[in-house]
PDB file of N, CA and C in Angstrom:
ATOM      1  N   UNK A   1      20.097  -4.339  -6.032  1.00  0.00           N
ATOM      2  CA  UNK A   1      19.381  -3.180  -5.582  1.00  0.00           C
ATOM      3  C   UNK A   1      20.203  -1.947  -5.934  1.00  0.00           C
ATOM      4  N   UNK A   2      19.386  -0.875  -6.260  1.00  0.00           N
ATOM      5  CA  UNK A   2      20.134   0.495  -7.035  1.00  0.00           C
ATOM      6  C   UNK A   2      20.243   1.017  -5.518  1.00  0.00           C
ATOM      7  N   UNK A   3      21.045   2.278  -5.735  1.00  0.00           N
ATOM      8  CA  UNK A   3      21.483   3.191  -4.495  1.00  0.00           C
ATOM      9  C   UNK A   3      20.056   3.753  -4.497  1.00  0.00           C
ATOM     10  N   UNK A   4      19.081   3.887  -5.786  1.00  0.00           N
ATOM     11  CA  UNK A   4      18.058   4.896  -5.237  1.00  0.00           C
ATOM     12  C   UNK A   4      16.654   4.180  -5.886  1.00  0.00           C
ATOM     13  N   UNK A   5      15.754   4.833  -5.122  1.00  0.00           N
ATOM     14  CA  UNK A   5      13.835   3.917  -5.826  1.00  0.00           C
ATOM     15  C   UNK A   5      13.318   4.879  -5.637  1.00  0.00           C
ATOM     16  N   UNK A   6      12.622   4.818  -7.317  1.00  0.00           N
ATOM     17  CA  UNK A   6      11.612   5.888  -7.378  1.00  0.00           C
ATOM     18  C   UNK A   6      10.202   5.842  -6.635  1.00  0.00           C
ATOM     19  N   UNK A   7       9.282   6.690  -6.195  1.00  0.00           N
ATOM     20  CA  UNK A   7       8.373   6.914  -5.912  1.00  0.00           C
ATOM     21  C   UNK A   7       6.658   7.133  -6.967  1.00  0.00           C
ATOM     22  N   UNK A   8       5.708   7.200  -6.202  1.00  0.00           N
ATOM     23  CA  UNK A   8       4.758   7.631  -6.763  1.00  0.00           C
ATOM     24  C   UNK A   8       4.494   8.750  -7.416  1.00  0.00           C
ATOM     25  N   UNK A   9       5.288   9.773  -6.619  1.00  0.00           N
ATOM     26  CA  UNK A   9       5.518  10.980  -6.600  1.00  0.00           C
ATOM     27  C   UNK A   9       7.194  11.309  -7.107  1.00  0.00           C
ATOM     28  N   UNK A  10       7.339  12.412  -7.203  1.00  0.00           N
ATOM     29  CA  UNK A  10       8.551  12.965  -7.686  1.00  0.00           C
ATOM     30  C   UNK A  10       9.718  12.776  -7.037  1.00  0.00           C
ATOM     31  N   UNK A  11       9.541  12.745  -5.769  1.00  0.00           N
ATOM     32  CA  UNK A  11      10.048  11.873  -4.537  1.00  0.00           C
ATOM     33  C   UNK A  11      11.289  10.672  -5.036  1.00  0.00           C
ATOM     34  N   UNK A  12      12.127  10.681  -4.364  1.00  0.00           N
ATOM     35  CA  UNK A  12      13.044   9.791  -4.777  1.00  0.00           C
ATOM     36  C   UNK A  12      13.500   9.192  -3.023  1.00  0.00           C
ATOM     37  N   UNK A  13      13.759   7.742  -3.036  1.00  0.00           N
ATOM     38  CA  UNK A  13      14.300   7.486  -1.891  1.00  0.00           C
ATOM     39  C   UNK A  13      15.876   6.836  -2.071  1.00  0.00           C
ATOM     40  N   UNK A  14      16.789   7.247  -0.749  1.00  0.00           N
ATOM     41  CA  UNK A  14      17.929   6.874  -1.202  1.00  0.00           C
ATOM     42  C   UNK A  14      17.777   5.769  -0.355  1.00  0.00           C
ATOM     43  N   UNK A  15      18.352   4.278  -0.817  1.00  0.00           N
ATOM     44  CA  UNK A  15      18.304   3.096  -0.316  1.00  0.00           C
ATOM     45  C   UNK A  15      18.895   2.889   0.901  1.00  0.00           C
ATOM     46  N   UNK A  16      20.441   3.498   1.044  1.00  0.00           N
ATOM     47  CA  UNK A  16      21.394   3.443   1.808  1.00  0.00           C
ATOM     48  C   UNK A  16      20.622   3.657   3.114  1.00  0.00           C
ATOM     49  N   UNK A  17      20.029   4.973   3.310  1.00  0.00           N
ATOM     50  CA  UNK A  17      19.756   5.504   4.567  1.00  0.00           C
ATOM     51  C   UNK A  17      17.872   5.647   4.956  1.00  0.00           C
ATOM     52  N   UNK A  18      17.579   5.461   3.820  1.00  0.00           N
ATOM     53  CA  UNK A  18      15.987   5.737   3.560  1.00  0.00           C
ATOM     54  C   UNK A  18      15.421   7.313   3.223  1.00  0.00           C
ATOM     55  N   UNK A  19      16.323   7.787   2.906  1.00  0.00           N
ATOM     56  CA  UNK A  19      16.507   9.376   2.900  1.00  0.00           C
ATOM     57  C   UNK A  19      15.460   9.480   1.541  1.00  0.00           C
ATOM     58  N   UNK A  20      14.492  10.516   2.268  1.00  0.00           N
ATOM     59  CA  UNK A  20      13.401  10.999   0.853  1.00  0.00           C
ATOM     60  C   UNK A  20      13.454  11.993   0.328  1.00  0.00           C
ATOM     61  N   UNK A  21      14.468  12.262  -1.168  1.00  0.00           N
ATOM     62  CA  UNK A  21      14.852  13.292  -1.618  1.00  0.00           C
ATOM     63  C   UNK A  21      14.332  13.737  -2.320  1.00  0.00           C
ATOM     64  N   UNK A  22      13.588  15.269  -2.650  1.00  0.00           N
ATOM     65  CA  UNK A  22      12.542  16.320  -3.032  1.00  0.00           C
ATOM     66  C   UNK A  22      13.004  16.422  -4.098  1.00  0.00           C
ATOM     67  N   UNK A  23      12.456  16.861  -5.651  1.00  0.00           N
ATOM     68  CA  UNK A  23      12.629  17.330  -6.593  1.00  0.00           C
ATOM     69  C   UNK A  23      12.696  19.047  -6.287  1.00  0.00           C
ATOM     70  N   UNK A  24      13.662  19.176  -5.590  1.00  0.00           N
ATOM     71  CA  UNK A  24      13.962  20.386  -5.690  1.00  0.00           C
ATOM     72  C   UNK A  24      15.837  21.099  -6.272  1.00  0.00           C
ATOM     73  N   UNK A  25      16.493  21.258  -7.330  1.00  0.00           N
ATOM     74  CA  UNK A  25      17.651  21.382  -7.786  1.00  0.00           C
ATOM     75  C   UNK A  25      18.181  22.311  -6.432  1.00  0.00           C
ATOM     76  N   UNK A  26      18.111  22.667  -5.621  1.00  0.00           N
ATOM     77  CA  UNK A  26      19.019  23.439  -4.885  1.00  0.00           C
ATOM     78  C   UNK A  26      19.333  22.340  -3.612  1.00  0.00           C
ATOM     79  N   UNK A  27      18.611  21.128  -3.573  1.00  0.00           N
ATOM     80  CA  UNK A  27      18.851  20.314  -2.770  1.00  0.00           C
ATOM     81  C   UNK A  27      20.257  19.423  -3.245  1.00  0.00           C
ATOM     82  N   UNK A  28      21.088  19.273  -2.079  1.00  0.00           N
ATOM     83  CA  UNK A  28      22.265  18.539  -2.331  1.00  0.00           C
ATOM     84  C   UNK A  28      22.178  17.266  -2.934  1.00  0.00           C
ATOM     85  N   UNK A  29      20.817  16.776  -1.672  1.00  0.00           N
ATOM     86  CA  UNK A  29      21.099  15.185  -2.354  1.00  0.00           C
ATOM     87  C   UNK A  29      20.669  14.642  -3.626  1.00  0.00           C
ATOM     88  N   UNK A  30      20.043  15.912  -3.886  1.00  0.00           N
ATOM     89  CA  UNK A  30      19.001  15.256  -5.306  1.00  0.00           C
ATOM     90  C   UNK A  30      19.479  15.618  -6.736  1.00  0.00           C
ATOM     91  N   UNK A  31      20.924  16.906  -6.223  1.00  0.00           N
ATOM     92  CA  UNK A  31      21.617  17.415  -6.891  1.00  0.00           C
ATOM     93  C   UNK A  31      22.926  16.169  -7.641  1.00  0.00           C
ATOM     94  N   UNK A  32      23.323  15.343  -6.076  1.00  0.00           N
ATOM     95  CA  UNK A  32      23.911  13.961  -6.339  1.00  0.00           C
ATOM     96  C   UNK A  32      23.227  13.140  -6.609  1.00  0.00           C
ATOM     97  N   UNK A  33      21.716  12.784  -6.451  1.00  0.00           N
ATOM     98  CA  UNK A  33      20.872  11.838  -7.366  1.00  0.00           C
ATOM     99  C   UNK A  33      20.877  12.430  -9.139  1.00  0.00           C
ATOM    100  N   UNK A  34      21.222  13.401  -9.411  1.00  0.00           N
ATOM    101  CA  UNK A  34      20.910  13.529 -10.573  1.00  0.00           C
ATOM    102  C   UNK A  34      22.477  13.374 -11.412  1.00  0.00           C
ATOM    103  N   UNK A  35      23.222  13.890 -10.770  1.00  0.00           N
ATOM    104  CA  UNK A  35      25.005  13.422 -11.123  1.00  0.00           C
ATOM    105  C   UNK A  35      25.172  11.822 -11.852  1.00  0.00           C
ATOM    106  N   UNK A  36      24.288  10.790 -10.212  1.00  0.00           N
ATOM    107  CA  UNK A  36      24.636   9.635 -10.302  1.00  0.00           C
ATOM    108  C   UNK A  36      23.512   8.890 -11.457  1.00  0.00           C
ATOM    109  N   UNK A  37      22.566   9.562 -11.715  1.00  0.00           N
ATOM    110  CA  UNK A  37      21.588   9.477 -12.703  1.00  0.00           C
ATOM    111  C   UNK A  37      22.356   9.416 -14.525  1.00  0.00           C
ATOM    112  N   UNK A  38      23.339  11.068 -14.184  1.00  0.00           N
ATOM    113  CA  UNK A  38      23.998  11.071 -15.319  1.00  0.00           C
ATOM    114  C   UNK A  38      25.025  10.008 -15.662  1.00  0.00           C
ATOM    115  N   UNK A  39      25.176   9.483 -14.508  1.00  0.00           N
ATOM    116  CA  UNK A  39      27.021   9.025 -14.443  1.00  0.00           C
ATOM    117  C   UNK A  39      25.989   7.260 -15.423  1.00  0.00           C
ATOM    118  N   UNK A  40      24.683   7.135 -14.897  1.00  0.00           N
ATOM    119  CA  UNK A  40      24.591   5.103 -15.578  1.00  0.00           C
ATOM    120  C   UNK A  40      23.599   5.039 -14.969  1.00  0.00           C
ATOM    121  N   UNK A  41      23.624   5.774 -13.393  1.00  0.00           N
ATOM    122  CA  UNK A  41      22.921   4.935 -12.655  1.00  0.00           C
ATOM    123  C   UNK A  41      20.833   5.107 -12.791  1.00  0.00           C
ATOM    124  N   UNK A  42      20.461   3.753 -12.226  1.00  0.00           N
ATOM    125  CA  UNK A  42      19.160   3.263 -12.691  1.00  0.00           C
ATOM    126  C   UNK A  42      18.790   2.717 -11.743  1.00  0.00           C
ATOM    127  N   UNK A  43      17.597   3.734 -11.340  1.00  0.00           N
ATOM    128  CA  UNK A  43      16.818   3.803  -9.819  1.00  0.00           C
ATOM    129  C   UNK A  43      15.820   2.344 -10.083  1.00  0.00           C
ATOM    130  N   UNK A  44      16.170   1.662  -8.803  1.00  0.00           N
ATOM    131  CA  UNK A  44      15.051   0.985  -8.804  1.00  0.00           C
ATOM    132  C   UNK A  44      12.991   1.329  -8.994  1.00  0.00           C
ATOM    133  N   UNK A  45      12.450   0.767  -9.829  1.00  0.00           N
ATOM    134  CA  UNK A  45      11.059   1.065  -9.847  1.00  0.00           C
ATOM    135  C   UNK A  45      10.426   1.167  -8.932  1.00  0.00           C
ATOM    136  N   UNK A  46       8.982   1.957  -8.953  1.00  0.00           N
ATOM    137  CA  UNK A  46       8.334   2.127  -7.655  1.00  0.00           C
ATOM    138  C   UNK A  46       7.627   0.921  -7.586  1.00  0.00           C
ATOM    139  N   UNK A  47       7.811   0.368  -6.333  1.00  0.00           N
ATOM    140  CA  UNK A  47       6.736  -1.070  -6.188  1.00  0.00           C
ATOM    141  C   UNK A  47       5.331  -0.251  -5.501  1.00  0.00           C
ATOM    142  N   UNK A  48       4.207  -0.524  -5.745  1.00  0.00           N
ATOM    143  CA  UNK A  48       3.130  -0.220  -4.782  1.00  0.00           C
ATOM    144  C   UNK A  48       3.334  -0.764  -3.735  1.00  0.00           C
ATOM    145  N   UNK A  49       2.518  -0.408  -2.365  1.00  0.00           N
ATOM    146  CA  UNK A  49       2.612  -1.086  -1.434  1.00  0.00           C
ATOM    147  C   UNK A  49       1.015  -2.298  -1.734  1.00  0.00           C
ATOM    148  N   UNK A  50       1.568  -3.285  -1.005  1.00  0.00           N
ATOM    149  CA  UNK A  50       0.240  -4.349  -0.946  1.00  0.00           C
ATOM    150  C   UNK A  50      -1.290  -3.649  -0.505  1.00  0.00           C
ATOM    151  N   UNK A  51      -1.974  -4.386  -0.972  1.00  0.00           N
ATOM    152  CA  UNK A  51      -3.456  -3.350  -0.789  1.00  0.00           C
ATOM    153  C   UNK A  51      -3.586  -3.657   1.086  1.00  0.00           C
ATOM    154  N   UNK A  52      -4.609  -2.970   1.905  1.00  0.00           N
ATOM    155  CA  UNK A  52      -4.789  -3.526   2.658  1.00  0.00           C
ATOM    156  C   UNK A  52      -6.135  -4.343   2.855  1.00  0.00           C
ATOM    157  N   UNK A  53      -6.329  -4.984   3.985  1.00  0.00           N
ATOM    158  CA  UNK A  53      -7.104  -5.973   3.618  1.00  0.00           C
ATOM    159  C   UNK A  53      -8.586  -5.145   4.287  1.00  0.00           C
ATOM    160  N   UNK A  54      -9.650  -5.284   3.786  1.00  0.00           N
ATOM    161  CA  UNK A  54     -10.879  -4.575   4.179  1.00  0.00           C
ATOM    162  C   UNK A  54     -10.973  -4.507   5.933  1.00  0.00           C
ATOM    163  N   UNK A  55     -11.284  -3.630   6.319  1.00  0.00           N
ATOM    164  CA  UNK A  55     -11.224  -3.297   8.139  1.00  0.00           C
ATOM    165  C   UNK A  55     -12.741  -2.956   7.731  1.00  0.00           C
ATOM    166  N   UNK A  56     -12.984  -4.179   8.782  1.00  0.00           N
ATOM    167  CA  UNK A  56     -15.042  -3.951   9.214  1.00  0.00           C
ATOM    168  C   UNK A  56     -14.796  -3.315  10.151  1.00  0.00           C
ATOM    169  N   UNK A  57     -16.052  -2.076  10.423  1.00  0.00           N
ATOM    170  CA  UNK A  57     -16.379  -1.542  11.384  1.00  0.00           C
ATOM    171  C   UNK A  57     -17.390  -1.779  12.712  1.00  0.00           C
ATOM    172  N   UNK A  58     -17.542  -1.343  13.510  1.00  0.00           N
ATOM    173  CA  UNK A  58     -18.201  -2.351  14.734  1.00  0.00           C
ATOM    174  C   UNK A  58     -19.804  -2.311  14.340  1.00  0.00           C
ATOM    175  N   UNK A  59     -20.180  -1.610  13.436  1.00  0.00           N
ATOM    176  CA  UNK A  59     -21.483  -1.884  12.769  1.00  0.00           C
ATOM    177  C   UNK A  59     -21.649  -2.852  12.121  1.00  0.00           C
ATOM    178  N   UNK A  60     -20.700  -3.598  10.854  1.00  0.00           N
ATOM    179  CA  UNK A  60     -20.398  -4.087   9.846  1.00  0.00           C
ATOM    180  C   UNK A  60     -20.032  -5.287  11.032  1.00  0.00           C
ATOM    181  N   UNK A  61     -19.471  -6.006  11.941  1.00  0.00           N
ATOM    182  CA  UNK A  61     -19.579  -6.643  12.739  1.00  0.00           C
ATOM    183  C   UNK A  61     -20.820  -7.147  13.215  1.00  0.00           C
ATOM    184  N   UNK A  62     -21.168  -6.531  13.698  1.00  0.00           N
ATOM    185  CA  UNK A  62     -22.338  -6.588  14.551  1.00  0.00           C
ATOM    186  C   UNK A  62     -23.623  -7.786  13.201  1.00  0.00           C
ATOM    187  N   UNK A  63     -23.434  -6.854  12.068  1.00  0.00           N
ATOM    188  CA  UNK A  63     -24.286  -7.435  11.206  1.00  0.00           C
ATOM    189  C   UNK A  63     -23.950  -8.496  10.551  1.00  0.00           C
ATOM    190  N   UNK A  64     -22.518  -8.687  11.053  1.00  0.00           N
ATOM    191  CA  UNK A  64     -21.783 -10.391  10.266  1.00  0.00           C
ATOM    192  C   UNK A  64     -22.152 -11.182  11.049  1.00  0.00           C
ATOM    193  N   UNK A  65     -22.526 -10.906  12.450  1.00  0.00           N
ATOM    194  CA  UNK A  65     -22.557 -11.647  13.599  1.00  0.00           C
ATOM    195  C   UNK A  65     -24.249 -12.230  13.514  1.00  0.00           C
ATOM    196  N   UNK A  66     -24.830 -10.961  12.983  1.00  0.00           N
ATOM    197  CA  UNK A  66     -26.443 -11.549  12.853  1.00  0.00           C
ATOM    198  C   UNK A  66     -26.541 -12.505  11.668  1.00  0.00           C
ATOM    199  N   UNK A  67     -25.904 -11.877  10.514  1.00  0.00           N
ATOM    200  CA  UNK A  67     -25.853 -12.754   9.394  1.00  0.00           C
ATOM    201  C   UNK A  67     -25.401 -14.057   9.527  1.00  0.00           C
ATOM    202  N   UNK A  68     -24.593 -14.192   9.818  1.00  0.00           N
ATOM    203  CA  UNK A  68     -24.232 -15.812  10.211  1.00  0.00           C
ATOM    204  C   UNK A  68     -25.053 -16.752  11.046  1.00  0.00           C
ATOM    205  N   UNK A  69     -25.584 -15.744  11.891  1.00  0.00           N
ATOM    206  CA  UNK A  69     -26.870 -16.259  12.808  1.00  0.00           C
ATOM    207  C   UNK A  69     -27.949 -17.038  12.247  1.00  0.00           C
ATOM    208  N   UNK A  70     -28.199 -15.987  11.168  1.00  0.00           N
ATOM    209  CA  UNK A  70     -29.126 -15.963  10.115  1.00  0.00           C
ATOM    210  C   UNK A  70     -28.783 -17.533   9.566  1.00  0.00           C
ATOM    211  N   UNK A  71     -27.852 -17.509   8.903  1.00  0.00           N
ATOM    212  CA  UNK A  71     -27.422 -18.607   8.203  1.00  0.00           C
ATOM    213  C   UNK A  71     -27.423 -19.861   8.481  1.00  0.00           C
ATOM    214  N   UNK A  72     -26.720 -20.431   9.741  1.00  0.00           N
ATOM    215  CA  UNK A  72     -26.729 -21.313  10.856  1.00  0.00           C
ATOM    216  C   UNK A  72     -28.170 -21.942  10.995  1.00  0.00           C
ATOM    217  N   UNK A  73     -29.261 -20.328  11.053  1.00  0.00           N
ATOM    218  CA  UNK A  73     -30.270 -21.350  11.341  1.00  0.00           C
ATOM    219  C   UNK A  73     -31.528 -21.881  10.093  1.00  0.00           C
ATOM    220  N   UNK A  74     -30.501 -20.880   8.974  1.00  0.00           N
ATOM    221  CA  UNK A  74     -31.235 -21.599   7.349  1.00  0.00           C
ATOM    222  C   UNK A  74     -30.317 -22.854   7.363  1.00  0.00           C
ATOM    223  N   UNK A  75     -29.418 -23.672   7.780  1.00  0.00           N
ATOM    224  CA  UNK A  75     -28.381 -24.372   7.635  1.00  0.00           C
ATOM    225  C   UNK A  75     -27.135 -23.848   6.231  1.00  0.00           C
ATOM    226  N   UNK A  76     -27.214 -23.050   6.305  1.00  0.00           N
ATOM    227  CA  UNK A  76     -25.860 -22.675   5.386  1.00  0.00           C
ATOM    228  C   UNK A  76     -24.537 -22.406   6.041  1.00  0.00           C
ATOM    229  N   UNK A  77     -23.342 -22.532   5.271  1.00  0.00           N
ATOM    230  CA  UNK A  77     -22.249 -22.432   6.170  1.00  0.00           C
ATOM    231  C   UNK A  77     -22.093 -20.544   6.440  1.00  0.00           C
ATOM    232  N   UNK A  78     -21.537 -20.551   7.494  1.00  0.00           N
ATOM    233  CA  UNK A  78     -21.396 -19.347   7.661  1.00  0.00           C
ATOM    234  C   UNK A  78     -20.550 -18.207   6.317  1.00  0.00           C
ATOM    235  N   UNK A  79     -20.325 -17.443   6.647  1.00  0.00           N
ATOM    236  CA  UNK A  79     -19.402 -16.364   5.759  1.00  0.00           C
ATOM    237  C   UNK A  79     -18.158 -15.844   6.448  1.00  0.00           C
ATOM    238  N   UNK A  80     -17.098 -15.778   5.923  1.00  0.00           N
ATOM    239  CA  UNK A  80     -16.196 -15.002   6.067  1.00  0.00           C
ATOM    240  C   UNK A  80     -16.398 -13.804   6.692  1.00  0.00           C
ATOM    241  N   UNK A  81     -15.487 -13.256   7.376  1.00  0.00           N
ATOM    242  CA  UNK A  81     -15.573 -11.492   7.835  1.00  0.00           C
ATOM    243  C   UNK A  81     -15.518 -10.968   6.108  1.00  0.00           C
ATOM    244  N   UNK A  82     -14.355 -10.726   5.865  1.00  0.00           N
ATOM    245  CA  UNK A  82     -13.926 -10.238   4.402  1.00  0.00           C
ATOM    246  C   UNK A  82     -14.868 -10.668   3.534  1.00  0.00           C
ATOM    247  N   UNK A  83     -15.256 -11.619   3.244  1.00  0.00           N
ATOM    248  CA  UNK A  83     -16.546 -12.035   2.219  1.00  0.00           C
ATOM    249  C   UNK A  83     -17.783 -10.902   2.632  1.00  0.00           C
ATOM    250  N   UNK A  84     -17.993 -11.185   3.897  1.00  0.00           N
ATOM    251  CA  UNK A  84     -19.536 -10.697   3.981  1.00  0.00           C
ATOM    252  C   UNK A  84     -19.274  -8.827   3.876  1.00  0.00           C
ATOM    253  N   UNK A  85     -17.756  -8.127   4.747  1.00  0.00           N
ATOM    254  CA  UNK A  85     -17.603  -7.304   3.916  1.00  0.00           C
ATOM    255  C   UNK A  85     -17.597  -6.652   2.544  1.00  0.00           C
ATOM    256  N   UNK A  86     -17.081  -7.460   1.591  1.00  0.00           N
ATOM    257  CA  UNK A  86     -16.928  -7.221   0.101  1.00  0.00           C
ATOM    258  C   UNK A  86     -18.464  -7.687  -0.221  1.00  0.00           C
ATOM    259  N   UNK A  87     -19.269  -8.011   0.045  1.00  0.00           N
ATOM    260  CA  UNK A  87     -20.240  -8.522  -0.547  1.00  0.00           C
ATOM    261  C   UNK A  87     -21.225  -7.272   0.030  1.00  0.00           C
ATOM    262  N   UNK A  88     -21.103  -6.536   1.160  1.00  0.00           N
ATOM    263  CA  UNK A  88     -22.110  -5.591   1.348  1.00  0.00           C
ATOM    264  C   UNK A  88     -21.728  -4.394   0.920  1.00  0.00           C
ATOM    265  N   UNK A  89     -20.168  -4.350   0.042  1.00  0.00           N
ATOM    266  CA  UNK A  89     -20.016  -3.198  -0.313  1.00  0.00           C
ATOM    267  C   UNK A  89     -20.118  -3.117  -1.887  1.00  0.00           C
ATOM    268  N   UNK A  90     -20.499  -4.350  -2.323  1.00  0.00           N
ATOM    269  CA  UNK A  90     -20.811  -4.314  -3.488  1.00  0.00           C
ATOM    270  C   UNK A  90     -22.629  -4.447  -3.965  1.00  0.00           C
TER     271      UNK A  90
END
């Protein structure tokens, strides 16, 4: 792991402390991120964060709850929360 990871943004984080240093040159630390930049050093890449997973709303509930109802009494197996989400938003 590098002392520093880049961001999405211009943004730099220092590993050590979690410190989020601004692309601004009058700033100290970013003044020593750019020293230690010159000196070799090689910021770790920005990882994305993991997606999150679809959040149904108490409407979107309500209608998984009928849908499955639905289903049960066509004999089909029910659906997933997340399925029947992604499937009504597509």
């Amino acid at each position: 792991m590098a002392d520093y990871q880049l961001t999405a943004t211009d943004v730099v984080v220092r590993n050590g402390d979690g410190a989020h240093i601004p692309n601004d040159p009058a700033n100290r630390d970013r003044a020593e991120y750019e020293q230690w930049l010159a000196d070799g050093g090689v910021p770790d890449p920005y990882t994305p964060p993991e997606p999150t997973p679809p959040h149904a709303s108490q409407e979107a509930t309500v209608l998984y709850d009928h849908e499955n109802r639905l289903r049960a009494l066509e004999g089909q197996p029910p659906l997933a929360l997340a399925d029947f989400v992604n499937k009504k938003m597509t």
